[in-house]
Protein backbone atom coordinates (compact mmCIF):
# COMPACT_ATOMS: atom_id res chain seq x y z
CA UNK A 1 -25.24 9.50 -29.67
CA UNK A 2 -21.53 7.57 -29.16
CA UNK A 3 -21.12 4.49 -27.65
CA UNK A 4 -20.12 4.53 -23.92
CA UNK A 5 -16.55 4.49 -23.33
CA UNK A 6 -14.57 3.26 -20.10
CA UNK A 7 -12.17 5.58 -19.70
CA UNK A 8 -8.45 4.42 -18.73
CA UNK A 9 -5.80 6.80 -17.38
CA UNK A 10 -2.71 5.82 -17.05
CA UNK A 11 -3.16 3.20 -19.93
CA UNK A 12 0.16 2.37 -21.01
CA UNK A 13 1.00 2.08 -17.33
CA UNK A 14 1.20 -0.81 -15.58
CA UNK A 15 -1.65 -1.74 -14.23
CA UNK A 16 -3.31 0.34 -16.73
CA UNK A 17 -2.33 -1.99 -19.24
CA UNK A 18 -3.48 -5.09 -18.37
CA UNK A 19 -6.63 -3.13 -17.08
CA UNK A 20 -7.56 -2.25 -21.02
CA UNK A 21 -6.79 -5.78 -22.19
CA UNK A 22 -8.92 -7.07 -19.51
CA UNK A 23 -12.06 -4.73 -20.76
CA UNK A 24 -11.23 -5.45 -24.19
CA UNK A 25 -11.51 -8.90 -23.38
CA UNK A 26 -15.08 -8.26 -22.05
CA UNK A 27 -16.42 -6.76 -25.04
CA UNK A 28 -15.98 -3.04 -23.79
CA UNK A 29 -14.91 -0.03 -25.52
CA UNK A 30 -12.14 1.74 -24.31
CA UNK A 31 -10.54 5.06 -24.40
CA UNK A 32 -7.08 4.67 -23.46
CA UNK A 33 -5.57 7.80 -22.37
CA UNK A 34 -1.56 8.16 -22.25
CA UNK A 35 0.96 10.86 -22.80
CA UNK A 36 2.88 9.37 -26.11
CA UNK A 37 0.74 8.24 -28.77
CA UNK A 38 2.37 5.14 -29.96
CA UNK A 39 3.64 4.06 -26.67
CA UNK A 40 5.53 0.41 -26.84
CA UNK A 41 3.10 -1.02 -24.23
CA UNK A 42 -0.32 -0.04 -26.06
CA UNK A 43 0.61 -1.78 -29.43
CA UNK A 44 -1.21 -5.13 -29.35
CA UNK A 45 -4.55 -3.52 -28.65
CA UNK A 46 -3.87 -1.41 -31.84
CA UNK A 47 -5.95 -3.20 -34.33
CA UNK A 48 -8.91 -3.59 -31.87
CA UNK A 49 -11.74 -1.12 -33.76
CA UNK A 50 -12.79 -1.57 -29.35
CA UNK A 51 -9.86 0.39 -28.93
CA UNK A 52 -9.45 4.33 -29.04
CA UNK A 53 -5.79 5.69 -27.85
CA UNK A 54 -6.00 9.82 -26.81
CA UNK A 55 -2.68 11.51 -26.48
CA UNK A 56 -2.38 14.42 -24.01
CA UNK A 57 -1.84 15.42 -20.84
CA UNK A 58 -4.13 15.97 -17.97
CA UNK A 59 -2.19 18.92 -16.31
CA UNK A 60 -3.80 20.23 -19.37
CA UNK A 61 -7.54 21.61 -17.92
CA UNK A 62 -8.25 22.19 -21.69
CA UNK A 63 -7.67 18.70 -22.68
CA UNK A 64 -9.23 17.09 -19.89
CA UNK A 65 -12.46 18.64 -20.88
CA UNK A 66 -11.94 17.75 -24.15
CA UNK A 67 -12.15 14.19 -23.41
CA UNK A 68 -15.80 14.16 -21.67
CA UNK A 69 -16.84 17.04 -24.18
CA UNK A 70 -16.12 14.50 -27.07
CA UNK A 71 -17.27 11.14 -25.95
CA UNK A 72 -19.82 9.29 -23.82
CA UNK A 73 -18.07 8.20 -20.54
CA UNK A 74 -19.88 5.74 -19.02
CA UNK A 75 -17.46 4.63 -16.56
CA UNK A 76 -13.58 6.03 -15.33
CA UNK A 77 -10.31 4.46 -14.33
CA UNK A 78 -8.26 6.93 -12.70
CA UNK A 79 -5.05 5.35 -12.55
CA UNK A 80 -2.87 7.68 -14.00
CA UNK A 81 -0.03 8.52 -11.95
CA UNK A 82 3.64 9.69 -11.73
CA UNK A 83 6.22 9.02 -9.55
CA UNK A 84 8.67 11.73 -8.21
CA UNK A 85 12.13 11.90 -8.41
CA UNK A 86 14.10 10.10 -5.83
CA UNK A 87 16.58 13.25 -5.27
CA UNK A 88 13.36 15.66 -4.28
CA UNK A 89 12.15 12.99 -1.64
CA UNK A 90 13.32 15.83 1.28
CA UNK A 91 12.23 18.69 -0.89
CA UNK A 92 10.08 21.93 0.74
CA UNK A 93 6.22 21.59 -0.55
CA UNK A 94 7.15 25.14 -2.97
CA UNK A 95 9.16 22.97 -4.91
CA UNK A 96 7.08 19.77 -5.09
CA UNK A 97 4.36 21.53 -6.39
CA UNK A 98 6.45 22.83 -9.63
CA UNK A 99 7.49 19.31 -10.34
CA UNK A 100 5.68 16.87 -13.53
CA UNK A 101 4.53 14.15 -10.73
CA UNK A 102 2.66 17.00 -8.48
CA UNK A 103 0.73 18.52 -11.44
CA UNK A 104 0.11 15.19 -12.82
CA UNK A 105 -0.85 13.40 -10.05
CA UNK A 106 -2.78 16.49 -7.81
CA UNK A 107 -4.00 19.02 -10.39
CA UNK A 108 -4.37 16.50 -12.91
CA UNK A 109 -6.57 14.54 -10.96
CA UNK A 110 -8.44 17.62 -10.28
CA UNK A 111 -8.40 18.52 -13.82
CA UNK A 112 -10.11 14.93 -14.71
CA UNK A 113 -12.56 15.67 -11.99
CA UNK A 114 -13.75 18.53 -12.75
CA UNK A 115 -14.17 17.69 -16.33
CA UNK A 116 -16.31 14.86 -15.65
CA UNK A 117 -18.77 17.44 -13.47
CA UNK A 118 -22.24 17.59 -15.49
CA UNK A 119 -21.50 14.40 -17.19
CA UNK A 120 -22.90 10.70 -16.33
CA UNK A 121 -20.48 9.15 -15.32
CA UNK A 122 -21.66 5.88 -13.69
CA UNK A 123 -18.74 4.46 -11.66
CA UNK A 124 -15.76 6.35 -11.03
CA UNK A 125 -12.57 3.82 -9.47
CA UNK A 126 -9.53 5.46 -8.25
CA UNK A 127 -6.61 3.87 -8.23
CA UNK A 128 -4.35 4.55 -4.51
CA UNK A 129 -1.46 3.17 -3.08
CA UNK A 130 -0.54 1.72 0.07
CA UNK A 131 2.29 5.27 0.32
CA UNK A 132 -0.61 7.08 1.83
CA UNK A 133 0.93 5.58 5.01
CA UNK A 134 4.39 5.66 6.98
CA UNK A 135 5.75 2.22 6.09
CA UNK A 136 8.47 2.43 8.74
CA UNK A 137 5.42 3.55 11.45
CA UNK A 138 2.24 1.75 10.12
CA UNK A 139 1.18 1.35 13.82
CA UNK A 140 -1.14 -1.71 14.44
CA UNK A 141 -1.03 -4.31 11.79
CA UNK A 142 -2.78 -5.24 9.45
CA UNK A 143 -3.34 -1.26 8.63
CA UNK A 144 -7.46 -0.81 8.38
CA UNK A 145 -9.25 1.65 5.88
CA UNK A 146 -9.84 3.49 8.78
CA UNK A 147 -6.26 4.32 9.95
CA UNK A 148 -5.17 8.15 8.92
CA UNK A 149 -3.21 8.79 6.16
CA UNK A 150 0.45 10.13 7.37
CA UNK A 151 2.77 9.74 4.05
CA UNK A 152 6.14 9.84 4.81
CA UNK A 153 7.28 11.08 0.99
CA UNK A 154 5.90 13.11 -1.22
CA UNK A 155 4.44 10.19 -3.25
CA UNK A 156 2.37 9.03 -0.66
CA UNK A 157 1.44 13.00 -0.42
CA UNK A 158 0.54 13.69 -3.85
CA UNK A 159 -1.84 9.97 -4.07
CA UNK A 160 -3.30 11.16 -0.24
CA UNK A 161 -4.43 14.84 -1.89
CA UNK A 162 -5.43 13.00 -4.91
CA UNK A 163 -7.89 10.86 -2.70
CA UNK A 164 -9.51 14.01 -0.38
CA UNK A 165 -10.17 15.94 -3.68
CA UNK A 166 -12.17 12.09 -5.19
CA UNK A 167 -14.07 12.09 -2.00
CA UNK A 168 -14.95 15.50 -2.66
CA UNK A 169 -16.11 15.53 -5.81
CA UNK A 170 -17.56 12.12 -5.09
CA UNK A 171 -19.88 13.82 -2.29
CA UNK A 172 -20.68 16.90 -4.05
CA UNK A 173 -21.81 15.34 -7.49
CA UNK A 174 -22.88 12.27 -5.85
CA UNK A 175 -21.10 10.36 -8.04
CA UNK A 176 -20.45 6.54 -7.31
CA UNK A 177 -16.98 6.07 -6.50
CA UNK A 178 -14.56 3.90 -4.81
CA UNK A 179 -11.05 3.99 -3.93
CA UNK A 180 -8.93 1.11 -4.26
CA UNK A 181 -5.67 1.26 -2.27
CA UNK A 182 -2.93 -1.18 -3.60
CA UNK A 183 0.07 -2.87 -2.12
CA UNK A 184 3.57 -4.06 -3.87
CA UNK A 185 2.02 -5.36 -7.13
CA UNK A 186 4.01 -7.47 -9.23
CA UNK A 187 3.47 -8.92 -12.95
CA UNK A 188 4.47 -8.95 -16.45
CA UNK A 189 5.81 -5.71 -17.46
CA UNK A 190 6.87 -4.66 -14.24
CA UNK A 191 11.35 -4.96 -13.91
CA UNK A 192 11.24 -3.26 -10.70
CA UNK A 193 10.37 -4.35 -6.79
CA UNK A 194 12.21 -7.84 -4.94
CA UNK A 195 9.85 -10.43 -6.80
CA UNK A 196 11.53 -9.58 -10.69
CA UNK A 197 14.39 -9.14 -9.01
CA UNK A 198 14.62 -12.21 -7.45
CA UNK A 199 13.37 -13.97 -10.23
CA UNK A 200 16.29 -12.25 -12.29
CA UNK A 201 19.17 -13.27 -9.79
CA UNK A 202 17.50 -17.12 -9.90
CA UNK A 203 17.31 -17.36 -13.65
CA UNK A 204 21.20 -16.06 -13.44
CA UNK A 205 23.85 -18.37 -14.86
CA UNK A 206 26.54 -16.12 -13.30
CA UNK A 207 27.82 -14.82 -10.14
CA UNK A 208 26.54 -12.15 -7.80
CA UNK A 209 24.76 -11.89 -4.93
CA UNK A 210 21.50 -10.54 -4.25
CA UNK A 211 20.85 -10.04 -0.72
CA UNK A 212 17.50 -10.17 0.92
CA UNK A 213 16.67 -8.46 4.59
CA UNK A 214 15.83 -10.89 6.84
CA UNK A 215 13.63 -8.29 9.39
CA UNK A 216 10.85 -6.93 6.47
CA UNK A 217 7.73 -8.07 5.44
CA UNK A 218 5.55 -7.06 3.16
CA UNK A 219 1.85 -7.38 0.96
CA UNK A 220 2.12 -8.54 -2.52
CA UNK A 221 -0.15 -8.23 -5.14
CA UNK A 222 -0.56 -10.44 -8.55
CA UNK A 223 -1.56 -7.08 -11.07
CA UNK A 224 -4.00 -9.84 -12.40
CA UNK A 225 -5.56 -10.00 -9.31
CA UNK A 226 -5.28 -6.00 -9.12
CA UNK A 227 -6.91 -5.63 -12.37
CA UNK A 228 -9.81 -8.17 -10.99
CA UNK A 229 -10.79 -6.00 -7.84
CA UNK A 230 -11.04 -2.93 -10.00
CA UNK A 231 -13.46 -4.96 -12.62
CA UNK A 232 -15.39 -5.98 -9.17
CA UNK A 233 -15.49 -2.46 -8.52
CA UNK A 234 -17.57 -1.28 -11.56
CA UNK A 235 -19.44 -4.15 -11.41
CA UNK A 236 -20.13 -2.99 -7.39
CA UNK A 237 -20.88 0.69 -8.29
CA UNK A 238 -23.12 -0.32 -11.47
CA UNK A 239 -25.49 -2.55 -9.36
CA UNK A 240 -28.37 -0.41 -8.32
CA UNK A 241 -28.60 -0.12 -4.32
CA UNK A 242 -31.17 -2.20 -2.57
CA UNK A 243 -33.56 -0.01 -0.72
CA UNK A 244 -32.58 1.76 2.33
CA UNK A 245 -28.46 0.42 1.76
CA UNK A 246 -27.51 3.44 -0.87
CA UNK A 247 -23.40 2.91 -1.74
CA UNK A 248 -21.34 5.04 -0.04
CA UNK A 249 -20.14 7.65 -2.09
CA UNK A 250 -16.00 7.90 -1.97
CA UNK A 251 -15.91 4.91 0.14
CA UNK A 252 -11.70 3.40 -0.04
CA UNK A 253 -10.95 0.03 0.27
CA UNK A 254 -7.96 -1.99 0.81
CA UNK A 255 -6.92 -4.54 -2.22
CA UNK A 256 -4.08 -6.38 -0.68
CA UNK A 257 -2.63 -10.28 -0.65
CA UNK A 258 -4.43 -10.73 2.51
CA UNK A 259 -1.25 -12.17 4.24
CA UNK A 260 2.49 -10.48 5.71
CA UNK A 261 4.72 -12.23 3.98
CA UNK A 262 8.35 -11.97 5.12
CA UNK A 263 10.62 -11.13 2.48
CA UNK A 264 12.70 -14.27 2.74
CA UNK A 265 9.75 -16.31 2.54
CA UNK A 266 9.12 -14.74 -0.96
CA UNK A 267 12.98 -15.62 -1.67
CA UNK A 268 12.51 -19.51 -0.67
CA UNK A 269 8.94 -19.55 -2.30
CA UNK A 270 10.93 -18.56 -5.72
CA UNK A 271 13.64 -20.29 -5.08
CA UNK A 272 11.46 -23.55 -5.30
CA UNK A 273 9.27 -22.42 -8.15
CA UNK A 274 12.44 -21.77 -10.32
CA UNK A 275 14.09 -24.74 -9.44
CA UNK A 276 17.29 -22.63 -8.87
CA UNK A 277 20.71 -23.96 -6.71
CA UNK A 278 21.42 -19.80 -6.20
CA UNK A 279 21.07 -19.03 -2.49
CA UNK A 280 20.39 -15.27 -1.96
CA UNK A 281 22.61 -13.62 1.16
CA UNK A 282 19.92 -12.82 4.30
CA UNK A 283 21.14 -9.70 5.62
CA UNK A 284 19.87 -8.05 9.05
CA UNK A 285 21.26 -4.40 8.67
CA UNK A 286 18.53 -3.10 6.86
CA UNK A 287 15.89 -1.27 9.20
CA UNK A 288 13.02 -3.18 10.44
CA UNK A 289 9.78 -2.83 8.47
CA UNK A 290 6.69 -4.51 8.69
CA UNK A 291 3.61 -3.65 6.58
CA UNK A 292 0.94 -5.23 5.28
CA UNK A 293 -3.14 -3.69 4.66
CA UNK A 294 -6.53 -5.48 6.20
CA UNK A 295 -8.25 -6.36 3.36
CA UNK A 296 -11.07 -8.08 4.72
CA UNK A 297 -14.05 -5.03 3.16
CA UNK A 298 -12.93 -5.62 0.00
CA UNK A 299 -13.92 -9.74 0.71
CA UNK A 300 -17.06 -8.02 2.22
CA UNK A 301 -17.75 -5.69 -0.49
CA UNK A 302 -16.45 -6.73 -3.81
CA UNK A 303 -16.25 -10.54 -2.85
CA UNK A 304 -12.85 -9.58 -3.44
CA UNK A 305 -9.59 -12.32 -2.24
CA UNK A 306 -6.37 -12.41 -3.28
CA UNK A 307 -4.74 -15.82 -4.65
CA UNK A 308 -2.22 -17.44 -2.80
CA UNK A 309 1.16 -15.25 -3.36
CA UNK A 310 2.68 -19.35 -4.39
CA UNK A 311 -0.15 -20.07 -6.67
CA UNK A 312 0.40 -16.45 -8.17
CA UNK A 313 4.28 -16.07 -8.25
CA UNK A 314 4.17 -19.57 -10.24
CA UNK A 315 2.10 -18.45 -12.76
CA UNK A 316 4.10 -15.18 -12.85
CA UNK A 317 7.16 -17.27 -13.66
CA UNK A 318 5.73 -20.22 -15.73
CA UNK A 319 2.95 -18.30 -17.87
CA UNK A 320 4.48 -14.76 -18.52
CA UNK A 321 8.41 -14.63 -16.65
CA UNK A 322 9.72 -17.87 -18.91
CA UNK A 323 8.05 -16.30 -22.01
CA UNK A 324 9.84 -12.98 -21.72
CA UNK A 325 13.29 -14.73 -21.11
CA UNK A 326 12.52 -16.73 -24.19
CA UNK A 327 12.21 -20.12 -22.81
């Protein structure tokens, strides 16, 4: 018989990434699934004899039951996902579903799913994002597991279906599964979203102006912190269930910073850490937004709570931000 795997999708993603080296740490086996083989991001876990990369494609049914046919699977990550194309954002659902981010992120999902029918698969985490909701019209705040999804784009569409056909699988095979919906995660690796971009315009030397809207708040992750809620997840869906308190089977929680942070307070926050003189421009012609998820069932299920966002944007820029920039 093999040795149990924990299967990673999405591994050379980000999250994914820091997922594997996190399991690796722990002693676990993993089989890293991405769609190049010797992707950049997956190199330093190439000498692990813990570590088993699988190229292919999960819009691919054939290949997705390849991967269960082939090795033991004791536990999944589900966090493979692609984003669409900013120009189809106000396309017609006919030509969504032709596109690489529909098929990967719907039928492949469904592909992976129904692969892992028949198999025992012990704890099943998917990863979600906080796009299953309107951010312009979250209603009440903070936004509870229990609010509807109403995406407002056809990423938060494509994650949303991804979710209902989870649950269903979850219920029909019974298999022990949670969802974990994320905020705005930032990290290593990550050159996008207004925390590395505000770190970039404070580490500048030269001019420019980086301006930061003075009516939006948001959640913010650490990906560390990310990467511990989905450990505490396994950990939750391996412990067997008391007697009379079985685990709910596709239950979704909320993994957020616990806090709405404005956006300028992330500006001064970094501002202080970097020990910068630059002064971003507040701006007020942006429309209002104001988001942020209630992640208090993740502190009552997992024992899940998010660091401080200063404690984690400091170690962002002194542990992992400085190194990249060579300092």
């Amino acid at each position: 018989m093999n040795t149990p795997n924990i299967l990673v999708t999405g591994a050379s993603g980000f999250i994914g990434r820091h997922l594997c080296r996190t399991l690796l740490a722990e002693g676990l086996r993993v089989l890293a699934v991405s769609r190049s083989a010797n992707h950049p991001s997956l190199a330093e876990f190439g000498d692990n004899p813990r570590f088993s990369p699988l190229q292919g494609n999960l819009q691919d049914r054939d290949f997705a039951e390849s991967i269960f046919r082939n090795n033991e699977i004791s536990s999944v990550f589900h966090f493979a996902v692609e984003r669409f194309a900013s120009d189809r954002a106000g396309g017609q659902l006919a030509d969504l579903s032709a596109t690489n981010a529909w098929k990967t992120n719907v039928l492949g999902t469904r592909n992976l799913l129904s692969a892992a029918a028949g198999h025992p698969v012990q704890a099943w985490i998917q990863g979600s994002a906080m796009l299953v909701y309107d951010l312009d019209n979250p209603g009440a705040l903070p936004v509870p597991e229990s609010r509807r999804g109403n995406p407002a784009e056809p990423n938060g569409l494509s994650v949303l279906m991804a979710e209902e056909l989870c649950r269903y699988e979850a219920r029909c095979h019974r298999r022990p599964t949670l969802l974990l919906r994320f905020p705005g995660v930032f990290g290593p690796g990550k050159s996008g979203g207004i925390v590395a971009r505000l770190l970039e315009f404070f580490a500048g030397e030269n001019g420019g102006r980086f301006h930061v809207p003075g009516n939006r708040s948001a959640d913010f992750l650490y990906v560390h912190d990310a990467v511990r809620a989905a450990m505490l997840a396994r950990a939750y869906l391996l412990e067997p269930s008391a007697p009379g308190t079985e685990k709910t089977f596709g239950e979704c929680l909320h993994i957020g910073g616990g806090a709405e942070v404005p956006l300028v307070e992330v500006a001064v926050l970094l501002r202080e850490i970097t020990g910068s003189q630059r002064s971003p421009q507040i701006v007020w012609d942006a429309p209002p937004r104001r988001f942020y998820l209630d992640s208090t069932r993740a502190a009552t299920v997992l024992g899940f709570q998010a660091r401080p966002l200063a404690e984690t944007l400091r170690e962002f820029y002194q542990r992992e931000f400085q190194r990249q920039k060579g300092a």
